[in-house]
C-alpha atoms as a PDB file:
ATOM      1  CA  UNK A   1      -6.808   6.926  -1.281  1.00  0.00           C
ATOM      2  CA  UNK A   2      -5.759   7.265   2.297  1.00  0.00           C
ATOM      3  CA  UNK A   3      -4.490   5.016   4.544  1.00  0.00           C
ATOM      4  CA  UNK A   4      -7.945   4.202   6.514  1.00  0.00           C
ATOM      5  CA  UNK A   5      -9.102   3.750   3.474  1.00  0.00           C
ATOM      6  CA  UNK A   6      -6.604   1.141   2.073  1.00  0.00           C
ATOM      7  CA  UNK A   7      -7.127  -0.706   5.784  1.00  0.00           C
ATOM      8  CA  UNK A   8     -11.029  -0.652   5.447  1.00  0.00           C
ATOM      9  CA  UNK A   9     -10.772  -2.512   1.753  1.00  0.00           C
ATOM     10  CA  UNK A  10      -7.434  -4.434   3.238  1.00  0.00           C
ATOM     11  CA  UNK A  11      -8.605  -7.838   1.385  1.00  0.00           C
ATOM     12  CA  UNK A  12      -9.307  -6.524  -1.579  1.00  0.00           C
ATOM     13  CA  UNK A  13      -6.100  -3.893  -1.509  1.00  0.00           C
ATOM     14  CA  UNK A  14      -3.269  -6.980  -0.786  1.00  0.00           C
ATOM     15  CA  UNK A  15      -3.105  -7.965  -4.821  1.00  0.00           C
ATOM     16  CA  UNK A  16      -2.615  -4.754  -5.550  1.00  0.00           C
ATOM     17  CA  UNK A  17       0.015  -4.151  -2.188  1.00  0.00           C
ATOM     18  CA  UNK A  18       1.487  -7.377  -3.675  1.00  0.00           C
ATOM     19  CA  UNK A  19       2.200  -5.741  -7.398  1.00  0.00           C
ATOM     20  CA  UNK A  20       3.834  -2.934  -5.733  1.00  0.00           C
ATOM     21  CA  UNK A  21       6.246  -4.992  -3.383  1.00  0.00           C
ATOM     22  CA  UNK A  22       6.532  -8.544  -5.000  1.00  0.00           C
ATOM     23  CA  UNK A  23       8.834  -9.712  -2.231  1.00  0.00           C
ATOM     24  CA  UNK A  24       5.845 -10.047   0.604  1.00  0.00           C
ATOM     25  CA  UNK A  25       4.062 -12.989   0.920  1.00  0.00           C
ATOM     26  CA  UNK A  26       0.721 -13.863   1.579  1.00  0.00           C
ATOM     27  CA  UNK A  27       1.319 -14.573   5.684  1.00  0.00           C
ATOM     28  CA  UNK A  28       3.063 -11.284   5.168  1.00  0.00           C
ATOM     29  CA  UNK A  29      -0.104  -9.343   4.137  1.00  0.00           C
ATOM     30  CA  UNK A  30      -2.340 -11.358   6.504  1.00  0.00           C
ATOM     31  CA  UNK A  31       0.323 -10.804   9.567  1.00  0.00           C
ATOM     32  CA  UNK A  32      -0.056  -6.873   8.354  1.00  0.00           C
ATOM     33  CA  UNK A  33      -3.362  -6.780   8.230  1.00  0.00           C
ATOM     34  CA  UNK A  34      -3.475  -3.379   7.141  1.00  0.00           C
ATOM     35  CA  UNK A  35      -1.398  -1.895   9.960  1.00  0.00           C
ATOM     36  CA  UNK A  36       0.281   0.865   7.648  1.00  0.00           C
ATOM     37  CA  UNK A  37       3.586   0.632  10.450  1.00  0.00           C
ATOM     38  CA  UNK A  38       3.784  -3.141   9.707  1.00  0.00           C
ATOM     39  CA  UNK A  39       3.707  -3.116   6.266  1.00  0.00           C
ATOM     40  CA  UNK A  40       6.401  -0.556   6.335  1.00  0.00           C
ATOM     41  CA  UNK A  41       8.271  -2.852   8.371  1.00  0.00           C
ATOM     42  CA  UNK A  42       7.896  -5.927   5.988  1.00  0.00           C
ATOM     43  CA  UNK A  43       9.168  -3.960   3.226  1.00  0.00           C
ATOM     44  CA  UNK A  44      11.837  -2.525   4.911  1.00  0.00           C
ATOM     45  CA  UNK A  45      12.811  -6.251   5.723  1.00  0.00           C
ATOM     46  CA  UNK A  46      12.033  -7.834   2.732  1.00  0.00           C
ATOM     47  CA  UNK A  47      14.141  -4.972   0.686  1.00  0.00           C
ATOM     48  CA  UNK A  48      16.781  -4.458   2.948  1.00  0.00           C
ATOM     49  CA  UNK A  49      15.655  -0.627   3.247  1.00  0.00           C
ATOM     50  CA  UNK A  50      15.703   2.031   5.971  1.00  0.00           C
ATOM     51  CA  UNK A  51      12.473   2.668   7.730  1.00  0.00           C
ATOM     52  CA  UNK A  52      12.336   6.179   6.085  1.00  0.00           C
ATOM     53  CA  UNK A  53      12.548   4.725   3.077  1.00  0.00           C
ATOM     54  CA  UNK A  54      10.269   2.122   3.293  1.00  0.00           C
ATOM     55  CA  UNK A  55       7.645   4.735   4.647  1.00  0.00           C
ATOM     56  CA  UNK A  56       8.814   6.943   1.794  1.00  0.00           C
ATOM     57  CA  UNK A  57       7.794   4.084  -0.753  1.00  0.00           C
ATOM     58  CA  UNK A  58       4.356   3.843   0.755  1.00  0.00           C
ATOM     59  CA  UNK A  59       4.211   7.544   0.955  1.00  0.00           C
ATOM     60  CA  UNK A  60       4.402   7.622  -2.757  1.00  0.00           C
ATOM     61  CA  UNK A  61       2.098   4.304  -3.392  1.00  0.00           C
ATOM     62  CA  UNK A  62      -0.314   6.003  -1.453  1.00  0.00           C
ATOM     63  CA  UNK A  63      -0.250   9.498  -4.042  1.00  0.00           C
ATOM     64  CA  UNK A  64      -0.544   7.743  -6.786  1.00  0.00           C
ATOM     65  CA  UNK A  65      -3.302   5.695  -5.706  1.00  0.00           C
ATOM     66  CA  UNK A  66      -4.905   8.897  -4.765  1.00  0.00           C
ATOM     67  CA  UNK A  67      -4.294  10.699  -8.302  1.00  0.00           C
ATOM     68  CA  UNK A  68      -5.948   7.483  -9.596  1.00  0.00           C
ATOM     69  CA  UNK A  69      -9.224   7.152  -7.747  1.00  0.00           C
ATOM     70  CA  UNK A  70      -9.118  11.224  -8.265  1.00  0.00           C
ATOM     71  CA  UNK A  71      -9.115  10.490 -12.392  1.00  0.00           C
ATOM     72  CA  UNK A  72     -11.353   7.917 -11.949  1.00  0.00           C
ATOM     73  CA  UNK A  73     -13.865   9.907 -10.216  1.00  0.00           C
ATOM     74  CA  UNK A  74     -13.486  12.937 -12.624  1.00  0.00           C
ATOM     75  CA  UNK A  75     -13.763  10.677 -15.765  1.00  0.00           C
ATOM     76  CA  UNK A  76     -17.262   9.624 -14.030  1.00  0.00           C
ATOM     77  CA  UNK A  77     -18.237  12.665 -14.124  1.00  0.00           C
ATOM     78  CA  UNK A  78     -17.693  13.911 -17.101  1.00  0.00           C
END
């Protein structure tokens, strides 16, 4: 999944935004909005990280999501 994906389906993607970082709120995720620079800068704020690794963190959210809509799609498929 990339990014203009994840800000298309932004409703439906803040639950799952909200298992991976725990620490944002609700107004957080509305304020965001899907803007991939503000969530960095929530999390970096919430966590108390730097702003490379904050990006890293969504860096790596955003390959695994991918490797799962990839299995998904291949398990269709089949």
């Amino acid at each position: 999944m990339n990014w203009d994906q994840v800000a298309g389906k932004w409703k439906q993607m803040k639950g799952v935004i909200k298992e991976r970082w725990g620490k944002l709120t609700d107004d957080d995720l509305d304020m965001i909005a899907g803007k991939r620079d503000q969530l960095a800068g929530k999390i970096q704020e919430r966590y108390g990280l730097t702003k490379e690794d904050a990006q890293k963190q969504i860096e790596d959210w955003e390959r695994t999501r991918r490797q799962e809509d990839e299995a998904e799609e291949r398990r269709r498929i089949a």
